[in-house]
PDB file of N, CA and C in Angstrom:
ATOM      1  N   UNK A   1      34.837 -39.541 -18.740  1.00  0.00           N
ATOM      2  CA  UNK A   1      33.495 -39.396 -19.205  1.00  0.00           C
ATOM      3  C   UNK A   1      33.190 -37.909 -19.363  1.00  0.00           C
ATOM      4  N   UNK A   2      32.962 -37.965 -20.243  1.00  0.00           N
ATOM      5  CA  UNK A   2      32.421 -36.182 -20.856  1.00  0.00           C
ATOM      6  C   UNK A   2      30.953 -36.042 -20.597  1.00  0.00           C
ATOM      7  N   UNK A   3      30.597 -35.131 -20.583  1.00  0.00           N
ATOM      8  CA  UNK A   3      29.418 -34.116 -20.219  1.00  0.00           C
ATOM      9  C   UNK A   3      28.698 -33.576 -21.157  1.00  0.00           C
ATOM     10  N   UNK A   4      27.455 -33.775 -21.695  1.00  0.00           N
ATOM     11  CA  UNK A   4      26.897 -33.176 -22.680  1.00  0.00           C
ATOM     12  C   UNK A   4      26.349 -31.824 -22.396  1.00  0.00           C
ATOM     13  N   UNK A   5      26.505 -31.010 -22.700  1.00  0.00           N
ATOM     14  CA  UNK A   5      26.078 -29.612 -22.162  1.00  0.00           C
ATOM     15  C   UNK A   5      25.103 -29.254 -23.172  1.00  0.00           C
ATOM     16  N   UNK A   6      24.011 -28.511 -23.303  1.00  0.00           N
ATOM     17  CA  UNK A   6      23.326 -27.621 -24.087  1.00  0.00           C
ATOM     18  C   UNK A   6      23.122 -26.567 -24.046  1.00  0.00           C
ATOM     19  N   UNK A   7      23.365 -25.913 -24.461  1.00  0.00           N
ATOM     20  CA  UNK A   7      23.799 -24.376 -24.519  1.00  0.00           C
ATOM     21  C   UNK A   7      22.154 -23.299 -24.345  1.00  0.00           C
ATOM     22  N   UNK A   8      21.837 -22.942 -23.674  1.00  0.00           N
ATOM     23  CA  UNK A   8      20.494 -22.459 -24.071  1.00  0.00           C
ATOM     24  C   UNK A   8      20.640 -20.858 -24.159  1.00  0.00           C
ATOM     25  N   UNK A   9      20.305 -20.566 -25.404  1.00  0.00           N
ATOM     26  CA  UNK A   9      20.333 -18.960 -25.864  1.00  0.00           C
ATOM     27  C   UNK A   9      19.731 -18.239 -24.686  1.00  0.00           C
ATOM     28  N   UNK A  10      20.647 -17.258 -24.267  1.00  0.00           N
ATOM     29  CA  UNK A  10      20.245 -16.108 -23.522  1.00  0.00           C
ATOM     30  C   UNK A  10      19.563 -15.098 -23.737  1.00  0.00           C
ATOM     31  N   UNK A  11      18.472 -15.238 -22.800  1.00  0.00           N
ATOM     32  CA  UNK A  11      17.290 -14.603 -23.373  1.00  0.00           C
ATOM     33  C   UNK A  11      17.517 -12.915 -23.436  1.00  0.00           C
ATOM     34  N   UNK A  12      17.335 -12.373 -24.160  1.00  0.00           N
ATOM     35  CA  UNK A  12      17.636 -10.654 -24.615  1.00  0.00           C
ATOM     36  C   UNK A  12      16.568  -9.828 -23.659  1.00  0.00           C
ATOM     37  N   UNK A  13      17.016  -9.095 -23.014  1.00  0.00           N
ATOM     38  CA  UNK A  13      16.134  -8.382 -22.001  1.00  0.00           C
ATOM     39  C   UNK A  13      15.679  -7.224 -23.097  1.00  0.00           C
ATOM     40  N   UNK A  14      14.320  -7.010 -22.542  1.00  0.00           N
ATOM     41  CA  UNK A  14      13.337  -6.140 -23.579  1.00  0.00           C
ATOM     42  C   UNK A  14      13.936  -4.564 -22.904  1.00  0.00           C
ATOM     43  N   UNK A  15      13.335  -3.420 -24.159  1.00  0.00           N
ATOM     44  CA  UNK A  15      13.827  -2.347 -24.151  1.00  0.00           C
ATOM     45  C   UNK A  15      12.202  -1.501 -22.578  1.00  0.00           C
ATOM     46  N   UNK A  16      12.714  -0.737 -22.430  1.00  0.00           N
ATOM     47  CA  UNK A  16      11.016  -0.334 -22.285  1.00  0.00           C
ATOM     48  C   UNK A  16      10.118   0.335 -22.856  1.00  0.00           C
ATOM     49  N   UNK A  17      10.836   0.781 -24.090  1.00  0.00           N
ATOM     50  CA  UNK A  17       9.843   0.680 -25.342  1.00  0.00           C
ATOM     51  C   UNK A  17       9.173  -0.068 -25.722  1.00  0.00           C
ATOM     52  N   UNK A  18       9.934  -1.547 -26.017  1.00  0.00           N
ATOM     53  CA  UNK A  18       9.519  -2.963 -26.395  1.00  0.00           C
ATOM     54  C   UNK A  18       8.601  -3.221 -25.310  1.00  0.00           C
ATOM     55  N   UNK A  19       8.802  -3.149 -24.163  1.00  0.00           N
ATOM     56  CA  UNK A  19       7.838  -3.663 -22.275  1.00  0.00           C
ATOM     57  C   UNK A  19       6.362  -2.824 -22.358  1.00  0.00           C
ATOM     58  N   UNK A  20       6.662  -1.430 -23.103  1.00  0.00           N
ATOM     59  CA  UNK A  20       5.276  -0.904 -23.169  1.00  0.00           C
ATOM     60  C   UNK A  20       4.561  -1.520 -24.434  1.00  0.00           C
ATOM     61  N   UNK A  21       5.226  -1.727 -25.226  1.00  0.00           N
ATOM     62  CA  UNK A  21       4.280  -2.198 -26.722  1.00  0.00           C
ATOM     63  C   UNK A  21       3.808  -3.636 -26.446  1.00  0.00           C
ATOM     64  N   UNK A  22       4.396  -4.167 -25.795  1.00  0.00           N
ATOM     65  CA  UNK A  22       3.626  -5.717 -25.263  1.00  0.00           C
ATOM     66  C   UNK A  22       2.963  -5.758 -24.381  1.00  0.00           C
ATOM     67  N   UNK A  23       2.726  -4.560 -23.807  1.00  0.00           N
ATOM     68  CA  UNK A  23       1.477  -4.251 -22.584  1.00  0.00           C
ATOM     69  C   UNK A  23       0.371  -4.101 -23.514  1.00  0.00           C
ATOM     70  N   UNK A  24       0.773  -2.947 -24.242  1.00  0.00           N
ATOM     71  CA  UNK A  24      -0.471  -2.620 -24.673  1.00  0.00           C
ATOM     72  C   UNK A  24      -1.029  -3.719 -25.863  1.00  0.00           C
ATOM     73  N   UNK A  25      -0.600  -4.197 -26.134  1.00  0.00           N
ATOM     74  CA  UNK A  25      -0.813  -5.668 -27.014  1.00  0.00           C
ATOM     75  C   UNK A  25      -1.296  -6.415 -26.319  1.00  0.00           C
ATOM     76  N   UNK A  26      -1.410  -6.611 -25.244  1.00  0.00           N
ATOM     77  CA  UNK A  26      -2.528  -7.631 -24.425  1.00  0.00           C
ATOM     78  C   UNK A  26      -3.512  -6.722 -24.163  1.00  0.00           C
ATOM     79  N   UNK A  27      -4.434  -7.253 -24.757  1.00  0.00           N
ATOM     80  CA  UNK A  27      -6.007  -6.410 -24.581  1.00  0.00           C
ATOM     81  C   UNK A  27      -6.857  -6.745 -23.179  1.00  0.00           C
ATOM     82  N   UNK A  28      -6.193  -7.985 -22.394  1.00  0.00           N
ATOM     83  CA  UNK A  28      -6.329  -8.994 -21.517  1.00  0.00           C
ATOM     84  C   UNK A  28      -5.787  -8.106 -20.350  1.00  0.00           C
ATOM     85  N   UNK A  29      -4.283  -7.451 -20.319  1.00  0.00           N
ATOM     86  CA  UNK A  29      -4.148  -6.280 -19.084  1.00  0.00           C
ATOM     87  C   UNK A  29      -3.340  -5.156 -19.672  1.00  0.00           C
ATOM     88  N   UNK A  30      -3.965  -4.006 -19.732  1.00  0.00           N
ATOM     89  CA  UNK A  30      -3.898  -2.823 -20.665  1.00  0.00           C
ATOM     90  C   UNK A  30      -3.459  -2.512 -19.108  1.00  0.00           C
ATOM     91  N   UNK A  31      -2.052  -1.702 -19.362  1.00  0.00           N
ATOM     92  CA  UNK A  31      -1.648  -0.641 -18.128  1.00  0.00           C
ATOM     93  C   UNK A  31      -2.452   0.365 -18.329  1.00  0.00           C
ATOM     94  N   UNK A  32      -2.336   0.985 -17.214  1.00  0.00           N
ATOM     95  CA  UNK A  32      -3.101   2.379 -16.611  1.00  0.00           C
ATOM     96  C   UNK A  32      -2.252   3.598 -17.375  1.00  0.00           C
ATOM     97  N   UNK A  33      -3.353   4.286 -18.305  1.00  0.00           N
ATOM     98  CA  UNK A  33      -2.937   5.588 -18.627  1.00  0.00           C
ATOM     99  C   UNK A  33      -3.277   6.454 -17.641  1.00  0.00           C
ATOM    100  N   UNK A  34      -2.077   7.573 -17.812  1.00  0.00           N
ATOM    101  CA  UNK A  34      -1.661   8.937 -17.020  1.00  0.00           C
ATOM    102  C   UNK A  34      -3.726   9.555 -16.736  1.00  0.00           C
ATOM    103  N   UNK A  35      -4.441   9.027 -17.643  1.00  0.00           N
ATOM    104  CA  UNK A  35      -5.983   9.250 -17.590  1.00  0.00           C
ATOM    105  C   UNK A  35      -5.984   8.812 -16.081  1.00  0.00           C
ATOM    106  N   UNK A  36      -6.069   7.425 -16.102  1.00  0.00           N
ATOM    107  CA  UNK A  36      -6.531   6.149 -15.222  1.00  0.00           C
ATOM    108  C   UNK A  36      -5.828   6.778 -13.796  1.00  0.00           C
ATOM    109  N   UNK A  37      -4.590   7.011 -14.034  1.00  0.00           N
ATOM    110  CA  UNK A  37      -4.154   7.288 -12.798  1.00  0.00           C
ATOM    111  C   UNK A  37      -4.417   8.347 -12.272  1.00  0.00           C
ATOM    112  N   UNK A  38      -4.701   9.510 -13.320  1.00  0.00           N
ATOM    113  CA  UNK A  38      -5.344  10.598 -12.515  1.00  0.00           C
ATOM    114  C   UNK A  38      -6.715  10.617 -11.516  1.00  0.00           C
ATOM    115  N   UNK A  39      -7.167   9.815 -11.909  1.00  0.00           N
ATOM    116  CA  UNK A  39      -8.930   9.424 -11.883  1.00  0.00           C
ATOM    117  C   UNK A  39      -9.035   8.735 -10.574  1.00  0.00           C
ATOM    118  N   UNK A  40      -7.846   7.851 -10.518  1.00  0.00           N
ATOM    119  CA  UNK A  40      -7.513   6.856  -9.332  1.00  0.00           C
ATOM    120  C   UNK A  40      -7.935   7.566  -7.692  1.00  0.00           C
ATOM    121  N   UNK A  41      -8.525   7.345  -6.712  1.00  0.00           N
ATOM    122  CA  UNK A  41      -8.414   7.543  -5.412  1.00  0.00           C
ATOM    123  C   UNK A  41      -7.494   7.338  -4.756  1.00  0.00           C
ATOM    124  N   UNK A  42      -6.325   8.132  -4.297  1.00  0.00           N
ATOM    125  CA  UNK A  42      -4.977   7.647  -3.342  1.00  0.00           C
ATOM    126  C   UNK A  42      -6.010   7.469  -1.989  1.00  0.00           C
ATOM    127  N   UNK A  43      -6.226   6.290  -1.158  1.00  0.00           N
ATOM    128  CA  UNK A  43      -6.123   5.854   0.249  1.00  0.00           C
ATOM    129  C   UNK A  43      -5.620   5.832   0.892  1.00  0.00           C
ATOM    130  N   UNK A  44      -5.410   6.236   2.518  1.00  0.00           N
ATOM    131  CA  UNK A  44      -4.268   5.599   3.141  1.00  0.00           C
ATOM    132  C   UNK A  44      -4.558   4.518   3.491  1.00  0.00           C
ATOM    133  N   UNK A  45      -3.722   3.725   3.359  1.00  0.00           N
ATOM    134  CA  UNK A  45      -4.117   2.376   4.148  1.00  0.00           C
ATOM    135  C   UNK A  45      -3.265   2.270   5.416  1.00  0.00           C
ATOM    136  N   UNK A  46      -4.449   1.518   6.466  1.00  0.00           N
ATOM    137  CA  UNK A  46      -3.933   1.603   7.814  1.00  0.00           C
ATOM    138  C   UNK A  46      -2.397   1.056   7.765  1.00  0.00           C
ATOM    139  N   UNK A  47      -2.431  -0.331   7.488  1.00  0.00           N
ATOM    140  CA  UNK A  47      -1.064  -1.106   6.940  1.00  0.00           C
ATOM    141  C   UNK A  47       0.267  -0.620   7.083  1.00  0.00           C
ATOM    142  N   UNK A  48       0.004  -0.105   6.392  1.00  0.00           N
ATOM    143  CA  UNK A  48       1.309   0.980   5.810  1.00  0.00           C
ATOM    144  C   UNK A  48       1.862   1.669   7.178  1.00  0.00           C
ATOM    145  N   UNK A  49       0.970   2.744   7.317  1.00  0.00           N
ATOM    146  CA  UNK A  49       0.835   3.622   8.276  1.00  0.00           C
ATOM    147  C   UNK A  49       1.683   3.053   9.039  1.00  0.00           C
ATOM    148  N   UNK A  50       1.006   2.210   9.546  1.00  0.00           N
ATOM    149  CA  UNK A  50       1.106   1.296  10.938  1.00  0.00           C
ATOM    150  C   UNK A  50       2.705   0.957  10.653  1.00  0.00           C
ATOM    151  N   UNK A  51       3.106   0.342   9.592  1.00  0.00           N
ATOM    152  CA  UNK A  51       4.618  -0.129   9.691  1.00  0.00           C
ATOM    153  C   UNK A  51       5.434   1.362   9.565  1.00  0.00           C
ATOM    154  N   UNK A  52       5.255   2.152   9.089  1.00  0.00           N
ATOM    155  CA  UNK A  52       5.994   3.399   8.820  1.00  0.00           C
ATOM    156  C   UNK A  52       6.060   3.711  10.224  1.00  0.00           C
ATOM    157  N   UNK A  53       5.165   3.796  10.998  1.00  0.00           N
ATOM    158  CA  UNK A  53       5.064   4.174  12.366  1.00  0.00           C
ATOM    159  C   UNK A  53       5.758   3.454  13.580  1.00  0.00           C
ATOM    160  N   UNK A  54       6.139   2.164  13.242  1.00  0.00           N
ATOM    161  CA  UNK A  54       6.985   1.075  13.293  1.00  0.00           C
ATOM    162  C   UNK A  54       6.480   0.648  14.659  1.00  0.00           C
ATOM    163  N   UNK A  55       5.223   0.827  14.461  1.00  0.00           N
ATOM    164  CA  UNK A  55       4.024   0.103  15.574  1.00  0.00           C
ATOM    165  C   UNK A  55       3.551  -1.391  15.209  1.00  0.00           C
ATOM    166  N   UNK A  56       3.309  -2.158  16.453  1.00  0.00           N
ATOM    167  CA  UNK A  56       2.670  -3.391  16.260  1.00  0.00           C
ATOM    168  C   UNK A  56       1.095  -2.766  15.775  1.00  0.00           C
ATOM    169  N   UNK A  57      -0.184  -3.781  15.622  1.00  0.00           N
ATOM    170  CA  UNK A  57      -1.304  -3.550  15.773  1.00  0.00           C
ATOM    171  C   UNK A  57      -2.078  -3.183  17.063  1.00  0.00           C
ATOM    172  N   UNK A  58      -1.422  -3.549  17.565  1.00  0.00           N
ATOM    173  CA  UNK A  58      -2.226  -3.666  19.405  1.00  0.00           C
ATOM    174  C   UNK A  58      -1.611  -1.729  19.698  1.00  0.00           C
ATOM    175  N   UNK A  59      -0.307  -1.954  19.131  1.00  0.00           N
ATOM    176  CA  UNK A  59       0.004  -0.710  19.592  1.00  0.00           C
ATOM    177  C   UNK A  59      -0.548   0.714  19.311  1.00  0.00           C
ATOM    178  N   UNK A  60      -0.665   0.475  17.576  1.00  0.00           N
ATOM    179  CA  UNK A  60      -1.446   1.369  16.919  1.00  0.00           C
ATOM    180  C   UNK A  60      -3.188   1.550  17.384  1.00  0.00           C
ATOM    181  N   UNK A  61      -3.539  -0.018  17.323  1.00  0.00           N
ATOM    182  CA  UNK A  61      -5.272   0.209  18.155  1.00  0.00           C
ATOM    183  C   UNK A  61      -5.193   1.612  19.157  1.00  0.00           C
ATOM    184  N   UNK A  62      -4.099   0.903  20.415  1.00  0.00           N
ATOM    185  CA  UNK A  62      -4.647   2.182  21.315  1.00  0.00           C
ATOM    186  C   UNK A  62      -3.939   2.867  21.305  1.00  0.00           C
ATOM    187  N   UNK A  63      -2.882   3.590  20.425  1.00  0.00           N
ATOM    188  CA  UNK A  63      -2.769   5.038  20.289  1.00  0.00           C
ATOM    189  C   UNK A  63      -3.473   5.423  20.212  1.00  0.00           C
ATOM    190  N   UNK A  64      -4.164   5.357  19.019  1.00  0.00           N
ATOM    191  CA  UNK A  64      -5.262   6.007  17.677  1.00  0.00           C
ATOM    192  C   UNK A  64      -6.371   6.069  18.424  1.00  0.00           C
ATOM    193  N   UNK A  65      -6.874   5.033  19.215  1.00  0.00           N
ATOM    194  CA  UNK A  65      -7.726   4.738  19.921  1.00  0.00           C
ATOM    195  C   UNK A  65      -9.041   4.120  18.695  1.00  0.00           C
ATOM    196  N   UNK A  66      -8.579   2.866  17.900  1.00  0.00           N
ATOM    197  CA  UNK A  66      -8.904   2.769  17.124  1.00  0.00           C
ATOM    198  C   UNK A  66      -9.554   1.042  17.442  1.00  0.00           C
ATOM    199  N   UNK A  67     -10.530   0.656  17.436  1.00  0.00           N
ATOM    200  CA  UNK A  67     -10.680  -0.761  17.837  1.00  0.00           C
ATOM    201  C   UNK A  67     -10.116  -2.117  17.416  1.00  0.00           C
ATOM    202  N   UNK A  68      -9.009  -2.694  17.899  1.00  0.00           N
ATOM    203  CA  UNK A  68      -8.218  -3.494  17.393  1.00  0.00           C
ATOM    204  C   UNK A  68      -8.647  -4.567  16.262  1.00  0.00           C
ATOM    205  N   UNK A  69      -9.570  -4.993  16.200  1.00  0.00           N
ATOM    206  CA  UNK A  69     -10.884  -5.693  15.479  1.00  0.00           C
ATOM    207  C   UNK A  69     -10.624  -4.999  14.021  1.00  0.00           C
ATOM    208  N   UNK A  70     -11.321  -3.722  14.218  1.00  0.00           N
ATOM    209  CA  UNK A  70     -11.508  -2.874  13.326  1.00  0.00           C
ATOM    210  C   UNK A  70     -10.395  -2.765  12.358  1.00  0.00           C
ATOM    211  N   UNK A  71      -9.059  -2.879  13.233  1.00  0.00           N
ATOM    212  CA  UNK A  71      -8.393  -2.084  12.419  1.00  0.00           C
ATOM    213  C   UNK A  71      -7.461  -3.347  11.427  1.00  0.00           C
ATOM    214  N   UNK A  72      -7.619  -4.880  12.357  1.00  0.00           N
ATOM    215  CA  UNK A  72      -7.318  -5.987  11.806  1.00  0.00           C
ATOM    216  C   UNK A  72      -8.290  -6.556  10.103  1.00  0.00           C
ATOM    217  N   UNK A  73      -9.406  -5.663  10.553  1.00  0.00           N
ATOM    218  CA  UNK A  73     -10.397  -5.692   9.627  1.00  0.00           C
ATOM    219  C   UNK A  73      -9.826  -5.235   8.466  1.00  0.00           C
ATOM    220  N   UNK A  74      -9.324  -4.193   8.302  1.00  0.00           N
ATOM    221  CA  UNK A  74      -9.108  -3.413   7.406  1.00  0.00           C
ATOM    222  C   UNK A  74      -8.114  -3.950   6.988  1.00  0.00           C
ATOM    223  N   UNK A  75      -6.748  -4.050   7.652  1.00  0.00           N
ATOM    224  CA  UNK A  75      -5.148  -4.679   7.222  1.00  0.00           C
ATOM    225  C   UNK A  75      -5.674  -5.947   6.590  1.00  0.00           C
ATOM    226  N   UNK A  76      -6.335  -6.560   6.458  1.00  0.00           N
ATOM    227  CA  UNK A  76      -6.784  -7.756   5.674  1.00  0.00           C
ATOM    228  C   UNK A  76      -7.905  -8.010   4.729  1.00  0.00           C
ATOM    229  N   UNK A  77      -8.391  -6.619   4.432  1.00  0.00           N
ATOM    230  CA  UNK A  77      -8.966  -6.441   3.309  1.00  0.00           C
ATOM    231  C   UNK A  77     -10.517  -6.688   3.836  1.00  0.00           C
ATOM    232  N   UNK A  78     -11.194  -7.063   4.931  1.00  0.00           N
ATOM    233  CA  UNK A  78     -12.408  -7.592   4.941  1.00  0.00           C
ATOM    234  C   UNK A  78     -13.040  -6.879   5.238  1.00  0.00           C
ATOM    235  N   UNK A  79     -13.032  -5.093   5.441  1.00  0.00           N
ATOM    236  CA  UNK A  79     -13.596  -4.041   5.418  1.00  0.00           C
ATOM    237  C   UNK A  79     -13.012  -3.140   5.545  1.00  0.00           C
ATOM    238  N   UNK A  80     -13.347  -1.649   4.848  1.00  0.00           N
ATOM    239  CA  UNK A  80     -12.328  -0.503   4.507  1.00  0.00           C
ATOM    240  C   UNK A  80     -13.292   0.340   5.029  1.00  0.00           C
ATOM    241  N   UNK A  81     -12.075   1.547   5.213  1.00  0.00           N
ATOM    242  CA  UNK A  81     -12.501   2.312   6.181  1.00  0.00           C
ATOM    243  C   UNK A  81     -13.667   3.729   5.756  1.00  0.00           C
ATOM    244  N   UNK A  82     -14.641   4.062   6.172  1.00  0.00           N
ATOM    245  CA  UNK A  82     -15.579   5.159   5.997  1.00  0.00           C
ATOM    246  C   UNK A  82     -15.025   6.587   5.428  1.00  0.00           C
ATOM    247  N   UNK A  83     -15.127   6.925   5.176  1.00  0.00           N
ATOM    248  CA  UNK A  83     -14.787   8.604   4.504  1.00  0.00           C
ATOM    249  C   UNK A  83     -14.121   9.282   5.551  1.00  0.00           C
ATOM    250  N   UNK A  84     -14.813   9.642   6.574  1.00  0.00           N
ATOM    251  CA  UNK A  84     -14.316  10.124   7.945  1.00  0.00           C
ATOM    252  C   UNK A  84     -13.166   9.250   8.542  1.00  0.00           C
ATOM    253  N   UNK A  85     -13.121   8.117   8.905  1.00  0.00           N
ATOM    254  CA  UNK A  85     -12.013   7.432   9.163  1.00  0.00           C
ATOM    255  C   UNK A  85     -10.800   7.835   8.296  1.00  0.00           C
ATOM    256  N   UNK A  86     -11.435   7.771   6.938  1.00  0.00           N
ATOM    257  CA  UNK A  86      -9.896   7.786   5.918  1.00  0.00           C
ATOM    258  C   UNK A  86      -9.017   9.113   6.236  1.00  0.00           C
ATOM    259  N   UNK A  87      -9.991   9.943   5.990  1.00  0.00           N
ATOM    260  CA  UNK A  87      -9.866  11.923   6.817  1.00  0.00           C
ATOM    261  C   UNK A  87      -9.012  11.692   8.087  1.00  0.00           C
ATOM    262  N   UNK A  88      -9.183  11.099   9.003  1.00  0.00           N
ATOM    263  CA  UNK A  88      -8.616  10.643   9.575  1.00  0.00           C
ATOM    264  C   UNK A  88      -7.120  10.071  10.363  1.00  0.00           C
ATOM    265  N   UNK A  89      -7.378   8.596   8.968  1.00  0.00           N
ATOM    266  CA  UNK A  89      -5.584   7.972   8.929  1.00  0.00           C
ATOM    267  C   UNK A  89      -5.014   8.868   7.881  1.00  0.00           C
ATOM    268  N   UNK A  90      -5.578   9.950   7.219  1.00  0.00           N
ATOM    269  CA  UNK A  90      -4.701  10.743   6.584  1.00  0.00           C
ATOM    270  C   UNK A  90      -3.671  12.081   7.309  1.00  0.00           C
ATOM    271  N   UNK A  91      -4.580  12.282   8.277  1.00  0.00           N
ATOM    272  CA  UNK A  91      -3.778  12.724   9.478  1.00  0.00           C
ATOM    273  C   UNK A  91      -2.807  12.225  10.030  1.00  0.00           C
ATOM    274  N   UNK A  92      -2.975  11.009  10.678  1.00  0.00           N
ATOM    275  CA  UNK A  92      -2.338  10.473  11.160  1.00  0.00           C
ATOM    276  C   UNK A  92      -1.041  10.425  10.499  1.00  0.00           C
ATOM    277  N   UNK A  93      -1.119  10.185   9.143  1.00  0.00           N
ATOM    278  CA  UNK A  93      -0.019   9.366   7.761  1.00  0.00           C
ATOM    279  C   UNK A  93       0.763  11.098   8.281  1.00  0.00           C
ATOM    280  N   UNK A  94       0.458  12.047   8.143  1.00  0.00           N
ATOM    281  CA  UNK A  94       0.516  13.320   7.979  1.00  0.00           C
ATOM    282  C   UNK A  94       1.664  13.927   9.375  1.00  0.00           C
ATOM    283  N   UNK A  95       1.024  13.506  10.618  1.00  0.00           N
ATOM    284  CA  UNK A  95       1.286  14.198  11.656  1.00  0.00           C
ATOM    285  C   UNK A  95       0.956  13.219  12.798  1.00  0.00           C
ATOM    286  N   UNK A  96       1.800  12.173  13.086  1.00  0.00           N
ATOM    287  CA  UNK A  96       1.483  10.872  13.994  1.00  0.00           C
ATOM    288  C   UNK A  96       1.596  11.432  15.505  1.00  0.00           C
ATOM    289  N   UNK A  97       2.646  12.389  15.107  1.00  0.00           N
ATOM    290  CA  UNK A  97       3.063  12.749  16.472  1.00  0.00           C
ATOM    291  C   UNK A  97       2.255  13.226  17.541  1.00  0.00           C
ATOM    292  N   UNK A  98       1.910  14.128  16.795  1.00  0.00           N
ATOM    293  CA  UNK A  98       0.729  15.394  17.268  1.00  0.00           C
ATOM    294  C   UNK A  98      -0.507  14.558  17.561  1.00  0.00           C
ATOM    295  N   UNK A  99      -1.288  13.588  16.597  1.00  0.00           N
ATOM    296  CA  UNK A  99      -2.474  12.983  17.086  1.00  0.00           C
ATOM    297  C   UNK A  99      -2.079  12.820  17.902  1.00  0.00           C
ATOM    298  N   UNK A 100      -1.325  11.880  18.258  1.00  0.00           N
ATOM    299  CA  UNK A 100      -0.457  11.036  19.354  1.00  0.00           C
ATOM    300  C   UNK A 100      -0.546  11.977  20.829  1.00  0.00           C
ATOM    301  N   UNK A 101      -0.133  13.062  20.746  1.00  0.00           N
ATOM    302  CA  UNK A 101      -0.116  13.944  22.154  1.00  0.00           C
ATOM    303  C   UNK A 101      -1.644  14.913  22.010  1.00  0.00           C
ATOM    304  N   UNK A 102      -2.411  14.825  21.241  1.00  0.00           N
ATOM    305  CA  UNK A 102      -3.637  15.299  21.388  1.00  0.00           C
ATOM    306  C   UNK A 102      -4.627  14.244  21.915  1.00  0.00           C
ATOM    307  N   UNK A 103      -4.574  13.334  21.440  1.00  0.00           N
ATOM    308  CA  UNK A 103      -5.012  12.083  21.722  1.00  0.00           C
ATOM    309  C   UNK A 103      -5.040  11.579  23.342  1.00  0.00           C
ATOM    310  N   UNK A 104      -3.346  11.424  23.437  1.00  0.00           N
ATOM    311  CA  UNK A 104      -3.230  10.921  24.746  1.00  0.00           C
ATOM    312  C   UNK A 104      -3.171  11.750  25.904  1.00  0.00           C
ATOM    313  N   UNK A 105      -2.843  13.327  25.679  1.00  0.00           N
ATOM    314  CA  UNK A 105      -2.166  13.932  26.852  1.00  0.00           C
ATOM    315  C   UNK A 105      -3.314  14.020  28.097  1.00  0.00           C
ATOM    316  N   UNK A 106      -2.858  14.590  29.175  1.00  0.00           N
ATOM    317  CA  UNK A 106      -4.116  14.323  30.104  1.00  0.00           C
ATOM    318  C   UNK A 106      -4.804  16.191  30.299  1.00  0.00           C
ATOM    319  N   UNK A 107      -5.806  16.391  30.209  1.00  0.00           N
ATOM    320  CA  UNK A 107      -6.543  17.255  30.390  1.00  0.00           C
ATOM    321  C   UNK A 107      -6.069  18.582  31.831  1.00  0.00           C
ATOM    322  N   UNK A 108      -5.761  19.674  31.351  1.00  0.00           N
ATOM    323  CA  UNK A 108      -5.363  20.491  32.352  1.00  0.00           C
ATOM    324  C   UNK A 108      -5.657  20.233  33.151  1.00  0.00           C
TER     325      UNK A 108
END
């Protein structure tokens, strides 16, 4: 007994010439011009941080000394952090170490 096979044409992978001209052909999601991205706000997000730092949440709370609540808040989108906070985890993103022993060390 033989096998009917159908052959299905292999689909031709686009150039990224071709990948940008069909972006911009959907009027529906126009990529971000070099404009857009300039304009953009870089954030840190706690998230990140936190895994780069290769901390749990509980752990990061009380390094930072940051309220565990708070900071679950944020890793899940249901509130972002104040201006000063961001000032902040940008430090942190920056120089973990150092908060870290300014933070914790004990007072002469």
């Amino acid at each position: 007994m033989s096998k009917n096979t159908t052959s299905k044409p292999t689909p031709r992978s686009m150039s990224p010439e071709a990948i940008e001209e069909a972006a911009w052909a959907d009027r529906d999601a126009q990529p971000l011009s070099q404009a857009d991205l300039k304009r953009m706000k870089r954030t840190p997000q706690a998230k990140i941080i936190r895994r780069t730092l290769e901390l749990t949440q509980e752990e990061f709370a009380e390094r930072y000394h940051i309220p565990l609540g708070t900071l679950r808040d944020w890793e899940q989108g249901r509130a972002e952090p104040d201006q000063p906070t961001r000032a902040y985890l940008t430090v942190i993103a920056r120089d973990a170490d150092r908060v870290n022993r300014i933070l914790n060390s004990k007072p002469l």
